[in-house]
C-alpha atoms as a PDB file:
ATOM      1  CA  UNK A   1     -67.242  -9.799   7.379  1.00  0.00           C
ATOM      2  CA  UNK A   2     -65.630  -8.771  10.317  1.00  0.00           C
ATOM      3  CA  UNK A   3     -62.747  -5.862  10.347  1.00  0.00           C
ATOM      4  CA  UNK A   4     -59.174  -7.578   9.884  1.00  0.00           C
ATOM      5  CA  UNK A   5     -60.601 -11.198   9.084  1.00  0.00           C
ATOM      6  CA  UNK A   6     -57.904 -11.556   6.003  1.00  0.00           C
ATOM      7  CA  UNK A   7     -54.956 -10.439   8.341  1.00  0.00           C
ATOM      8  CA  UNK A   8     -55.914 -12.914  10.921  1.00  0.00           C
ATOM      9  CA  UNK A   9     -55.955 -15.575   9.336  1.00  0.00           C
ATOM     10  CA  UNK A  10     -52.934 -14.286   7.548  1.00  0.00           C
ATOM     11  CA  UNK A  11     -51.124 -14.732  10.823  1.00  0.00           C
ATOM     12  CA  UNK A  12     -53.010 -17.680  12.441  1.00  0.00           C
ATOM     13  CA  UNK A  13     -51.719 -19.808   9.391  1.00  0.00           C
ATOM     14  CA  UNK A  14     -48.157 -20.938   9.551  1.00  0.00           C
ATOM     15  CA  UNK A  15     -45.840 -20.562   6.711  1.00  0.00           C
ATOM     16  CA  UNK A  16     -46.528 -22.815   4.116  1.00  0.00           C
ATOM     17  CA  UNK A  17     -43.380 -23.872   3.609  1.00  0.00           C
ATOM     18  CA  UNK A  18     -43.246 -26.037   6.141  1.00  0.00           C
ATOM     19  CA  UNK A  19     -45.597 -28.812   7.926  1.00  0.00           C
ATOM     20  CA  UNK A  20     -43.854 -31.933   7.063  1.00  0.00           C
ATOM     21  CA  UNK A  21     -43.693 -31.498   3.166  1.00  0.00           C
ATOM     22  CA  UNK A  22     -40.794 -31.363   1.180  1.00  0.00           C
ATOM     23  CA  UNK A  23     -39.264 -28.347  -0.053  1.00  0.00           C
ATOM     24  CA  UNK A  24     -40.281 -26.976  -2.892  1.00  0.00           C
ATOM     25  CA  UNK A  25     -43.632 -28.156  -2.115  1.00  0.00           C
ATOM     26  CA  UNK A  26     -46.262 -26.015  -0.112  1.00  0.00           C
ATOM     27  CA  UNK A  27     -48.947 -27.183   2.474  1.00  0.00           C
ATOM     28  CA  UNK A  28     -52.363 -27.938   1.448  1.00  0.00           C
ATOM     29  CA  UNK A  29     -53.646 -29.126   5.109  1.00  0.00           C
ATOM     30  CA  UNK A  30     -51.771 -31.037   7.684  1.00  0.00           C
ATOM     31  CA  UNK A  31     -52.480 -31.546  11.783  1.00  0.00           C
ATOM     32  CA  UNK A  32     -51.898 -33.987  14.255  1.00  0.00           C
ATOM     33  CA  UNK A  33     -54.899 -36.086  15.776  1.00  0.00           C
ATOM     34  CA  UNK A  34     -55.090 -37.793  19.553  1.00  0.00           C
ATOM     35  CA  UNK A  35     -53.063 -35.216  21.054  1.00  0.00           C
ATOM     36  CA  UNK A  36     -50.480 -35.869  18.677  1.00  0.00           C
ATOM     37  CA  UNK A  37     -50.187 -39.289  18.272  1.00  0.00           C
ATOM     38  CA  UNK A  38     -51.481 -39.474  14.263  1.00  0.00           C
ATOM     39  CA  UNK A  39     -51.015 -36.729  11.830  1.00  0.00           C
ATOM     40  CA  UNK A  40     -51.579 -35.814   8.295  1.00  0.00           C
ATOM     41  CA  UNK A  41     -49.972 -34.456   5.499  1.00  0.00           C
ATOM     42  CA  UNK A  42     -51.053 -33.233   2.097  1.00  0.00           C
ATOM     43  CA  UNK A  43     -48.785 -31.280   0.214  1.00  0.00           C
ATOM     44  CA  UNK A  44     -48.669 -29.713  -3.422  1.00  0.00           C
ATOM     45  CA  UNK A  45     -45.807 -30.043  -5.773  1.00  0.00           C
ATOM     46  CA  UNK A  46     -46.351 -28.405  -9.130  1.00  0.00           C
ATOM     47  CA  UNK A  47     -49.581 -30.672 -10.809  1.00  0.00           C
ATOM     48  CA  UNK A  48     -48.599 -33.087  -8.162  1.00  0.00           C
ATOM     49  CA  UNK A  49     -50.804 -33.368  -4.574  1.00  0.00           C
ATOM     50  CA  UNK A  50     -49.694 -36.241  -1.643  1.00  0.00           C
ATOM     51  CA  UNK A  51     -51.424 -37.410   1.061  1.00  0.00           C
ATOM     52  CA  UNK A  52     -49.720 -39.409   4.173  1.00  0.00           C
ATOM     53  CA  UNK A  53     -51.515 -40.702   7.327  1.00  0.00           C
ATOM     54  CA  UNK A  54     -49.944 -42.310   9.962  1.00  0.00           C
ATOM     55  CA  UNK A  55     -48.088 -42.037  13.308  1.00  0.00           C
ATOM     56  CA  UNK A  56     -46.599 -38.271  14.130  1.00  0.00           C
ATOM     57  CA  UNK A  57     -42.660 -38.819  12.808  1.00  0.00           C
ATOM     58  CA  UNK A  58     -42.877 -42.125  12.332  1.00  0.00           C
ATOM     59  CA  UNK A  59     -43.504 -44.320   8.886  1.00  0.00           C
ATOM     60  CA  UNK A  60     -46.901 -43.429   6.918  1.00  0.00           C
ATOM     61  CA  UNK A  61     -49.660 -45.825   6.887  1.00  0.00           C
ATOM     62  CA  UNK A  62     -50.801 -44.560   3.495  1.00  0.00           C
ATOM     63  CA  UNK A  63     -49.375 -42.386   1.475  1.00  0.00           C
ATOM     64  CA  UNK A  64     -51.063 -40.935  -2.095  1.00  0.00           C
ATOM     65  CA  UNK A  65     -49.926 -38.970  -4.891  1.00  0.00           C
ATOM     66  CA  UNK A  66     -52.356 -38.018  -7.665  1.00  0.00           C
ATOM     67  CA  UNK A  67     -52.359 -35.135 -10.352  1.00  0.00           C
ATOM     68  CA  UNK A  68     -54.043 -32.297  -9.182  1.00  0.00           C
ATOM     69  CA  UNK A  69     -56.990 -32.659 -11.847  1.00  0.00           C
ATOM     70  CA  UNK A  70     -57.511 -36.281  -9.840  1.00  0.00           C
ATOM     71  CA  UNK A  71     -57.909 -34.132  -6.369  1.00  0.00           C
ATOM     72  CA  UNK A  72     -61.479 -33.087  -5.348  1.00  0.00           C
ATOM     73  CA  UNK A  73     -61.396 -29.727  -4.067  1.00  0.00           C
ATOM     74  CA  UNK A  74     -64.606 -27.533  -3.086  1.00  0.00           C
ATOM     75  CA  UNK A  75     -63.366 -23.868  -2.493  1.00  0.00           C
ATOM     76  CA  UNK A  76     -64.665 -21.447   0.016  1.00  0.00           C
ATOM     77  CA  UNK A  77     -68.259 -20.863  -1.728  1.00  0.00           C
ATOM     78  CA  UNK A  78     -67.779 -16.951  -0.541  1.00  0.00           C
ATOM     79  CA  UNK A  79     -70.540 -16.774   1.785  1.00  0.00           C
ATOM     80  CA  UNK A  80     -72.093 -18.110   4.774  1.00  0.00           C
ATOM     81  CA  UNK A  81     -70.749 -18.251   8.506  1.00  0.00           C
ATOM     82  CA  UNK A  82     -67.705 -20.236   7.782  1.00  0.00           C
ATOM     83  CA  UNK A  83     -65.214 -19.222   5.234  1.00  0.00           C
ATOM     84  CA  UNK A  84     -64.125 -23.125   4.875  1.00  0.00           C
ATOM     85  CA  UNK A  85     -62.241 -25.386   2.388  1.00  0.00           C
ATOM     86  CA  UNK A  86     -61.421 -28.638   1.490  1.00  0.00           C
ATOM     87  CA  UNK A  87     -60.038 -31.479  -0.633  1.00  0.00           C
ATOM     88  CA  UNK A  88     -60.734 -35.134  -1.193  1.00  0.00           C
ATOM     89  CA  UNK A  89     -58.048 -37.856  -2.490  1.00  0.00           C
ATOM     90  CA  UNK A  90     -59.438 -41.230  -4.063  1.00  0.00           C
ATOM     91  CA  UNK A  91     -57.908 -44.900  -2.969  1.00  0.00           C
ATOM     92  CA  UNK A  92     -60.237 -46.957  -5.343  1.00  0.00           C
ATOM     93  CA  UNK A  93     -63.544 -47.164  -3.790  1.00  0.00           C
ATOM     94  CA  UNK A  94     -61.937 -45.229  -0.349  1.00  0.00           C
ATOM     95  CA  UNK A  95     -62.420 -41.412  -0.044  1.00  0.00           C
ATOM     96  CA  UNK A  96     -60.256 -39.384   2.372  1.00  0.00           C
ATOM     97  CA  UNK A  97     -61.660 -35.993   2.766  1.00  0.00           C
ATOM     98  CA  UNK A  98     -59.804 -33.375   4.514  1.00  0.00           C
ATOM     99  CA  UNK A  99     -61.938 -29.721   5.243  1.00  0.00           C
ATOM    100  CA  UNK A 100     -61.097 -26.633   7.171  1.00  0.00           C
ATOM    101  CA  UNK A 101     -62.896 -23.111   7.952  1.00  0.00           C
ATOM    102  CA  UNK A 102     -63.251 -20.255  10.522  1.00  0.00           C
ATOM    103  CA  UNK A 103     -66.248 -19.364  11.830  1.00  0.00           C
ATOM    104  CA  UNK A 104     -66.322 -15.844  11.075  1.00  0.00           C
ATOM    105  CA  UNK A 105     -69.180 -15.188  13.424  1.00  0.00           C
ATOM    106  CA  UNK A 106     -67.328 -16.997  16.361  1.00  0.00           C
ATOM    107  CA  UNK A 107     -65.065 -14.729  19.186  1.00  0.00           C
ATOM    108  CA  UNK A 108     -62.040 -16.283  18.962  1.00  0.00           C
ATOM    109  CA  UNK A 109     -62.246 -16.986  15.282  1.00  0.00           C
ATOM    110  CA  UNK A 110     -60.406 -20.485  15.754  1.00  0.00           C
ATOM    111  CA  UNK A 111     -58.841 -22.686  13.075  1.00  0.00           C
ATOM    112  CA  UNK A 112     -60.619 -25.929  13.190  1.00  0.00           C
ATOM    113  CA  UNK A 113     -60.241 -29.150  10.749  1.00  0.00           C
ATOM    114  CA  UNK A 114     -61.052 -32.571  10.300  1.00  0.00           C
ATOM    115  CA  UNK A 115     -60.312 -36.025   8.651  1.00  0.00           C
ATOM    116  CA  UNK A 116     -63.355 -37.546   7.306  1.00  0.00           C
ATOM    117  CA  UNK A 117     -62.866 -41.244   5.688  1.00  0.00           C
ATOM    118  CA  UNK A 118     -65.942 -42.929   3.367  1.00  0.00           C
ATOM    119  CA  UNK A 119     -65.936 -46.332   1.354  1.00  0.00           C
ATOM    120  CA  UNK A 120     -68.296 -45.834  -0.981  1.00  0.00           C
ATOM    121  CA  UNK A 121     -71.345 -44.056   1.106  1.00  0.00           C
ATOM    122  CA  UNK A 122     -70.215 -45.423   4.372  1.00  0.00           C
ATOM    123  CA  UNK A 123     -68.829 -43.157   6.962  1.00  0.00           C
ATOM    124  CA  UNK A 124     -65.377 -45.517   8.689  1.00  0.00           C
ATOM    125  CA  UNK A 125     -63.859 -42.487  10.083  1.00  0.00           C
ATOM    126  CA  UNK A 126     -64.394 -38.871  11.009  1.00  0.00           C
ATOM    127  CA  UNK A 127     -60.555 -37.561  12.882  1.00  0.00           C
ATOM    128  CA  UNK A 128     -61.178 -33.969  14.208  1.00  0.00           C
ATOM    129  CA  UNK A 129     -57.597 -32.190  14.355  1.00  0.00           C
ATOM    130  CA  UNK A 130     -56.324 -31.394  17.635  1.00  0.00           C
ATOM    131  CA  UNK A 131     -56.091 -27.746  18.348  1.00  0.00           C
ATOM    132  CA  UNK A 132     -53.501 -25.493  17.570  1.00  0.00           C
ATOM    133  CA  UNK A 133     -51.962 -28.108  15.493  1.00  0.00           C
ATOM    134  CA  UNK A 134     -53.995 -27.460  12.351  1.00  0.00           C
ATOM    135  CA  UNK A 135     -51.569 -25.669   9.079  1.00  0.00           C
ATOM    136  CA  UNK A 136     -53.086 -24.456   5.989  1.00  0.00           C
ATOM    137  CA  UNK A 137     -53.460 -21.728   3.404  1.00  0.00           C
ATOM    138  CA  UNK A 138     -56.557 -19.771   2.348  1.00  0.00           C
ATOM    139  CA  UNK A 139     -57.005 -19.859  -0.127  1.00  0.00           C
ATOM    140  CA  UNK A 140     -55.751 -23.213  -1.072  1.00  0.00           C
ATOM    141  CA  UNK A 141     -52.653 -23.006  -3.614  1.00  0.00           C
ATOM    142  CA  UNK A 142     -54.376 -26.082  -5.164  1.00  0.00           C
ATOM    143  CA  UNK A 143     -57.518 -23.805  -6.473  1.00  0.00           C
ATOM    144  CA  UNK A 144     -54.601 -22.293  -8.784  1.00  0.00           C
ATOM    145  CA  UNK A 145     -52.825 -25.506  -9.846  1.00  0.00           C
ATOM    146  CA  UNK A 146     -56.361 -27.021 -10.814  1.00  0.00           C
ATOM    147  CA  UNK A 147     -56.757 -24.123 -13.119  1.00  0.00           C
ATOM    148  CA  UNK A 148     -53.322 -24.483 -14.081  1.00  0.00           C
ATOM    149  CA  UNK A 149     -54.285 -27.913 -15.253  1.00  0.00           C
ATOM    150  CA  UNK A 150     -57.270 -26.652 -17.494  1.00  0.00           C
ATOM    151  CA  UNK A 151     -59.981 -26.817 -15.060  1.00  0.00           C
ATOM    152  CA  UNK A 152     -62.459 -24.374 -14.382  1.00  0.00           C
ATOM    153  CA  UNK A 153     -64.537 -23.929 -11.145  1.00  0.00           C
ATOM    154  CA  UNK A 154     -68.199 -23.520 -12.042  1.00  0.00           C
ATOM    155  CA  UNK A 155     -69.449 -20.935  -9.179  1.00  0.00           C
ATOM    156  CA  UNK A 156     -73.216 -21.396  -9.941  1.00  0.00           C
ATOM    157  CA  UNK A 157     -72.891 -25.502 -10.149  1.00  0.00           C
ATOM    158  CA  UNK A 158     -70.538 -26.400  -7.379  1.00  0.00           C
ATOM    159  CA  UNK A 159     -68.139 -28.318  -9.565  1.00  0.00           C
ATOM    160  CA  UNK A 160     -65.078 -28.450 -11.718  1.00  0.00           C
ATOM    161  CA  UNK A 161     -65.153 -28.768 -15.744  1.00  0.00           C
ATOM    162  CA  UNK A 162     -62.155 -29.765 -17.180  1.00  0.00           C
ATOM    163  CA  UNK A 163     -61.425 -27.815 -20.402  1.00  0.00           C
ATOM    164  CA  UNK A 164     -61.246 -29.845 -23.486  1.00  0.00           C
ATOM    165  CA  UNK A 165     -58.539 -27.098 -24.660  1.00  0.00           C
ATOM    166  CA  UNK A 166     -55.476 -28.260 -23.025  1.00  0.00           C
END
């Protein structure tokens, strides 16, 4: 890993207090797409997670809310080139899947993101967030509220168990 990679990405990621989420409630990943024109916004409120998609400060075109145990999330895997993220919300048969990563090889170590939307195992969508516009955590606060919620992340499978505890 290269020197200082935690502190920049400390300070290349805004606060995650704000982003268009409500207070209280802390940025998963938001950005804008077509220079602006389209953003969105996923946010985490206690065992709650949103999504909204539509026109930058205008009315959403969709908006989600689901428990956190109903969000997909695959965690930075702790190796490889990219440290990278990401998180999927379900709309029936619709999948909107939001990653993010650094290349930790690159120079400039740049944020990048992007939007990709499936129905069923058809690609209808892949958004790639406009630059400099991109917020989010690492790690992802919702890694800890999926615990929270009695699931555990299964290193050497790739997946989440839920516990049949709580």
């Amino acid at each position: 890993m290269k020197p200082h990679l935690a502190l920049i990405i400390a300070v290349s990621l805004p606060s995650l207090a704000q982003a268009g989420c409500s207070e209280g409630s802390q940025v998963l990943i938001n950005c804008t797409f077509y220079d602006g024109a389209k953003s969105v916004t996923t946010c985490l409120q206690g065992d709650s997670a949103t999504y909204a998609f539509g026109p930058t400060g205008g009315q959403a075109e969709l908006k989600m809310s689901r428990h956190v145990v109903d969000v997909g999330m695959d965690p930075w895997h702790g190796f490889g080139r990219w440290i990278a993220e990401g998180l999927t919300f379900d709309n029936d048969d619709y999948a909107y899947a939001l990653r993010y990563g650094i290349d930790r090889l690159s120079e400039d170590q740049r944020l990048e993101a992007d939007l990709w939307v499936t129905y069923g195992d058809q690609t209808l969508a892949h958004l790639v967030c406009d630059a400099g516009s991109i917020k989010a955590g690492y790690p992802l606060p919702l890694f800890d509220a999926k615990i929270a919620s009695g699931q555990t992340w299964d290193q050497e499978e790739m997946l989440w168990t839920t516990s049949d505890n709580k």
